[in-house]
C-alpha atoms as a PDB file:
ATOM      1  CA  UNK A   1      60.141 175.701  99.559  1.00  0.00           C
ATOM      2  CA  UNK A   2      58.139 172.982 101.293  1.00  0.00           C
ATOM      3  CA  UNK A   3      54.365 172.874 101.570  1.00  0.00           C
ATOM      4  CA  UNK A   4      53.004 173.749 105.087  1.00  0.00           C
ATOM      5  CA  UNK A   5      52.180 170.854 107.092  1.00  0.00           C
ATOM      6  CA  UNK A   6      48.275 169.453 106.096  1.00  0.00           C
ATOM      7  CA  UNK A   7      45.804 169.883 108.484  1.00  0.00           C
ATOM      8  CA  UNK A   8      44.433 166.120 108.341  1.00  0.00           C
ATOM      9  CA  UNK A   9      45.457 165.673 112.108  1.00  0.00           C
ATOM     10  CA  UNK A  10      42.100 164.476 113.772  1.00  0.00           C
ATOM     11  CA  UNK A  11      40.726 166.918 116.168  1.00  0.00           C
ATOM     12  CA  UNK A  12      40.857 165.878 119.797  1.00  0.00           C
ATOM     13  CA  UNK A  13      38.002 168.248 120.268  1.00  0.00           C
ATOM     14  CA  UNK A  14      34.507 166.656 121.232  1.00  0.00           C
ATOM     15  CA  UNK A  15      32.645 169.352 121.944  1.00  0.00           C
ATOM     16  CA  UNK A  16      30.113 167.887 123.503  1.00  0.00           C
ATOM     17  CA  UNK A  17      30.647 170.804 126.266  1.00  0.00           C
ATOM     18  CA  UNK A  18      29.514 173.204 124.735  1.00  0.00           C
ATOM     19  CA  UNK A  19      26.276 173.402 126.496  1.00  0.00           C
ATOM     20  CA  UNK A  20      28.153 173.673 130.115  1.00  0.00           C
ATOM     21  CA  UNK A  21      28.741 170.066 130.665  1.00  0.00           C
ATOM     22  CA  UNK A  22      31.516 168.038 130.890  1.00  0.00           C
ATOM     23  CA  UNK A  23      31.428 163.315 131.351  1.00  0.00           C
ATOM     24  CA  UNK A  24      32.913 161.581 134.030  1.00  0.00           C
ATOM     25  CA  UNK A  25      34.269 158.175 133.637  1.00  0.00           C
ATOM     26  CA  UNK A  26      30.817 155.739 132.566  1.00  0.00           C
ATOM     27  CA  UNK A  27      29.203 158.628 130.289  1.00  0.00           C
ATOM     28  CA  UNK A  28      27.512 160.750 133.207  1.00  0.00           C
ATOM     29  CA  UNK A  29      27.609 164.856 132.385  1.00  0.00           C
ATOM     30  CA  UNK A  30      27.250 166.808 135.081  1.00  0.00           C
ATOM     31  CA  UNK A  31      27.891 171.202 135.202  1.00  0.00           C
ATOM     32  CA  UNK A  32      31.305 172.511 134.430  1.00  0.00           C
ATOM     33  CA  UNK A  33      31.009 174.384 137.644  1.00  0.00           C
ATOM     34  CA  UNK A  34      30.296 171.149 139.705  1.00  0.00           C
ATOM     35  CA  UNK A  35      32.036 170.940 143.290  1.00  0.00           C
ATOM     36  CA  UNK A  36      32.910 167.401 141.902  1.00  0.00           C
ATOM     37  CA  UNK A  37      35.053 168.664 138.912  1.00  0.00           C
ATOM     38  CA  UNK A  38      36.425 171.818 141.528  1.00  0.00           C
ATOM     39  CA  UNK A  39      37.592 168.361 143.990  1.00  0.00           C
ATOM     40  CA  UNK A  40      38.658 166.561 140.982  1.00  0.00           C
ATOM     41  CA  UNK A  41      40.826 169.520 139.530  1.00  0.00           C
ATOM     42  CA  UNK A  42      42.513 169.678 143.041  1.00  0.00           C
ATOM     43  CA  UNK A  43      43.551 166.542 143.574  1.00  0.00           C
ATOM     44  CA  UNK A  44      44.981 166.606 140.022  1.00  0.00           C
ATOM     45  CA  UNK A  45      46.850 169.971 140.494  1.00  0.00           C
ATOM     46  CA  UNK A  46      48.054 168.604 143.740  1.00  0.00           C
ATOM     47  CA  UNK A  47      49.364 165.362 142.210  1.00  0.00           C
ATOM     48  CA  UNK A  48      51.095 167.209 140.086  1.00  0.00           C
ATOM     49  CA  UNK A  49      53.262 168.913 142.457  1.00  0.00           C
ATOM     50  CA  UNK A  50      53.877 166.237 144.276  1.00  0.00           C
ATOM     51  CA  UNK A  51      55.296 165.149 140.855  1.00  0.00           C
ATOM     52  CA  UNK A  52      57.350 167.586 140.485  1.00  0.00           C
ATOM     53  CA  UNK A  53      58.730 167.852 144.051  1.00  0.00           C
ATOM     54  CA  UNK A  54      59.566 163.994 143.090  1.00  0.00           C
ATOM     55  CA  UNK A  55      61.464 164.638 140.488  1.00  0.00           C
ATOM     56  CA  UNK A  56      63.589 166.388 142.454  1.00  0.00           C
ATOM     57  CA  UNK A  57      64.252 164.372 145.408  1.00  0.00           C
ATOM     58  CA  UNK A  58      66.897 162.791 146.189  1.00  0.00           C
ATOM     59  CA  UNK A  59      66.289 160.622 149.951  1.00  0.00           C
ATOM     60  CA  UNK A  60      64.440 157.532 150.012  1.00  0.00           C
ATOM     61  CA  UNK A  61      62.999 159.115 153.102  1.00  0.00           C
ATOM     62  CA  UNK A  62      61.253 162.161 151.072  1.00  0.00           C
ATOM     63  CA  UNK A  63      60.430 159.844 147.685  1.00  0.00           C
ATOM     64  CA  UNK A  64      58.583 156.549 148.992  1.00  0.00           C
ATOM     65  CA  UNK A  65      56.106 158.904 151.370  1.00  0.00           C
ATOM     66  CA  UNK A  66      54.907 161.029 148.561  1.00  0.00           C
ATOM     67  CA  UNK A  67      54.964 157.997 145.871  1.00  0.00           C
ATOM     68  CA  UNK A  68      52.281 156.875 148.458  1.00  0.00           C
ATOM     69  CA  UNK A  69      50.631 160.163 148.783  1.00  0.00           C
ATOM     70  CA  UNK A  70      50.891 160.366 144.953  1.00  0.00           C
ATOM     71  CA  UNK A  71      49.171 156.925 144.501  1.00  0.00           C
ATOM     72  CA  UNK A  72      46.365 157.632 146.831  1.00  0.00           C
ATOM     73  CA  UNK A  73      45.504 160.643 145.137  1.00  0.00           C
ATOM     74  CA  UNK A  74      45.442 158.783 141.645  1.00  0.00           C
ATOM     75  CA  UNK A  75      42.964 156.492 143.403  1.00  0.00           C
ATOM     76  CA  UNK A  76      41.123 159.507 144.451  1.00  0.00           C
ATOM     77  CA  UNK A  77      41.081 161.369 141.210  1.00  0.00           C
ATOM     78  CA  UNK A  78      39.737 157.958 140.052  1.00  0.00           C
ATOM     79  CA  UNK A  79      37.113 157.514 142.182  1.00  0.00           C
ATOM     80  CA  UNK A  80      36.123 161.264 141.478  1.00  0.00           C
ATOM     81  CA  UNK A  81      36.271 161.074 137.820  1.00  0.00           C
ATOM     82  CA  UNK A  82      33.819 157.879 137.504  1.00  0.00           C
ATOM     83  CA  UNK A  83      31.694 159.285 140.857  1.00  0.00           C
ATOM     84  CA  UNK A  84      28.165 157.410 139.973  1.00  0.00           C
ATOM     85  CA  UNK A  85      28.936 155.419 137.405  1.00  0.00           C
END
């Protein structure tokens, strides 16, 4: 019988949250209830659909709009995520 797999994977845990905080993009913490991260976490969960309404489209006419749409709302998540940096 083989040995259970080790548990030497690194831990992608920082938890440097624990004390309600969470970085942005350039080292800034700000509250885990901020109505940044609330905007941030919508724009993600809305790129995301539009990623999965992609990857079933099939006209040109539905797929370039919302690879627009989709690349805005990268920028926006961006610009959300690094907000006064």
């Amino acid at each position: 019988m083989a040995a259970p797999p080790s548990s030497s994977r690194p831990s992608i845990a920082t938890k440097t949250g624990d004390d309600g905080t969470t970085a942005l993009i350039g080292g800034k913490r700000v509250p885990k209830h901020d109505i940044l991260l609330e905007a941030y976490g919508t724009v993600d969960e809305l790129n995301a659909a539009i990623g999965l309404a992609l990857a079933d489209a099939k006209q040109q006419s539905v797929i370039m709009p919302l690879r627009h749409v989709q690349n805005d709302l990268f920028i926006i998540g961006a610009l959300l995520a690094s907000a006064g940096a």
